[in-house]
Protein backbone atom coordinates (compact mmCIF):
# COMPACT_ATOMS: atom_id res chain seq x y z
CA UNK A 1 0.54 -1.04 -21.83
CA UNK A 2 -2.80 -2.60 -22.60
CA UNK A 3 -4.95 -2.11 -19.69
CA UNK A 4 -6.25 -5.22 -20.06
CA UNK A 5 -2.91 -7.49 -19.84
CA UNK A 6 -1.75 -9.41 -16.87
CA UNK A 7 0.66 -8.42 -14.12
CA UNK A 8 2.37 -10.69 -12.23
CA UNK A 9 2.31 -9.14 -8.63
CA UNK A 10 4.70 -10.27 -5.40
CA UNK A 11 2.47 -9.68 -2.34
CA UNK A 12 5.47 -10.61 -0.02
CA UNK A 13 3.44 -10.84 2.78
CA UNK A 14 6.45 -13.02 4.36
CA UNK A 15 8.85 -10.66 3.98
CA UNK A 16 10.21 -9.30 7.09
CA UNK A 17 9.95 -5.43 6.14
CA UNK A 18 6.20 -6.11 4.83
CA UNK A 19 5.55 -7.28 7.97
CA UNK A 20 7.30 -4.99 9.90
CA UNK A 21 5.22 -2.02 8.16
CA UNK A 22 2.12 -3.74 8.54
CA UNK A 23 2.78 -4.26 12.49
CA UNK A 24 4.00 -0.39 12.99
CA UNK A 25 1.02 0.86 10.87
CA UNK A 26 -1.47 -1.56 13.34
CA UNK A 27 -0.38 0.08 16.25
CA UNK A 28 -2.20 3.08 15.18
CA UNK A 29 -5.19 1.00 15.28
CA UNK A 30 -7.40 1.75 17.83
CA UNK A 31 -10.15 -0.29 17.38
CA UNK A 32 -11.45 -4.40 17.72
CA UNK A 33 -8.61 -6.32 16.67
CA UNK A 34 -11.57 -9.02 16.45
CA UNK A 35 -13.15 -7.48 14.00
CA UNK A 36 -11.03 -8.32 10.71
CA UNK A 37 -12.94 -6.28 8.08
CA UNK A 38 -12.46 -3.04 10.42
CA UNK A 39 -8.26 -3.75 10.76
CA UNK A 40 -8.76 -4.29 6.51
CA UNK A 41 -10.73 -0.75 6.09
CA UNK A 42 -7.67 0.52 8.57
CA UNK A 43 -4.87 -0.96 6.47
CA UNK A 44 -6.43 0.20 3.18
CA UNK A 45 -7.33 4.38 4.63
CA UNK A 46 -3.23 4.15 6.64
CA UNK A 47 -2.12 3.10 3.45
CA UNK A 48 -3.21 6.08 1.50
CA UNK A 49 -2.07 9.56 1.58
CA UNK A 50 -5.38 11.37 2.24
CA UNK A 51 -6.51 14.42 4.83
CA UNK A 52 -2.86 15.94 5.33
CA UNK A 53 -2.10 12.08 6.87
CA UNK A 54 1.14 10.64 5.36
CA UNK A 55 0.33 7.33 4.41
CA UNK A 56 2.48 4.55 2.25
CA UNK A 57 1.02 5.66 -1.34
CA UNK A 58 -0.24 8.64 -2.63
CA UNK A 59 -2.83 8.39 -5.48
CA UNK A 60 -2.51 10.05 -9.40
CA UNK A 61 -5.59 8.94 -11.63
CA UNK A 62 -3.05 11.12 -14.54
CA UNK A 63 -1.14 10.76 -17.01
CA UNK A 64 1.97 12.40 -15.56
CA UNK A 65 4.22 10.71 -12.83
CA UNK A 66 7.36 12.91 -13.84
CA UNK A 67 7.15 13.62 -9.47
CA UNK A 68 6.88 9.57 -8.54
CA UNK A 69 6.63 6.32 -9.75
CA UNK A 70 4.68 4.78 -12.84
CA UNK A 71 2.04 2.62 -11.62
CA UNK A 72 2.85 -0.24 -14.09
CA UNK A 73 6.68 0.04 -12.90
CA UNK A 74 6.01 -2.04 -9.86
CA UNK A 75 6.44 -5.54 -9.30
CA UNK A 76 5.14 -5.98 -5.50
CA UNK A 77 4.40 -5.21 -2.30
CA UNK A 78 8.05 -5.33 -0.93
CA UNK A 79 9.13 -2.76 -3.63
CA UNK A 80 7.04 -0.17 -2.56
CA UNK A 81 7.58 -0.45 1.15
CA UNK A 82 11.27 -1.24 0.84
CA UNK A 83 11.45 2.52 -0.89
């Protein structure tokens, strides 16, 4: 795949499970739910696997997924969290 093509992405940020995940992964959020570039930072370090945490992806700059998915074999949001 050229690197430089377009994706067509569903955020499915309507979806019931998407926001079901997001709301279970807030609650581990312990600081100013004011402050909406902190909850962002939050979302994006939960979301990651990263310091023995378990988080929703887990990131391969490679060339070999033969253990998990292809990058470019997503569609959207609801894929991933659905799995």
């Amino acid at each position: 795949m050229n690197s430089n093509s377009a994706i067509k992405w569903s955020y499915a940020q309507y979806n019931r499970s998407t926001l079901l995940t997001l709301l279970h992964v807030l609650e581990d959020y312990k600081g100013d739910h004011s402050d909406v570039n902190a909850i962002v930072r939050f979302f994006t370090y939960a979301s990651t696997y990263q310091n023995g945490m378990k988080g929703i992806l887990m990131g391969n700059w490679g060339s070999d997924f033969s253990d998990g998915t292809e990058p470019t074999a997503w569609q959207g949001s609801d894929e991933i969290l659905d799995q």
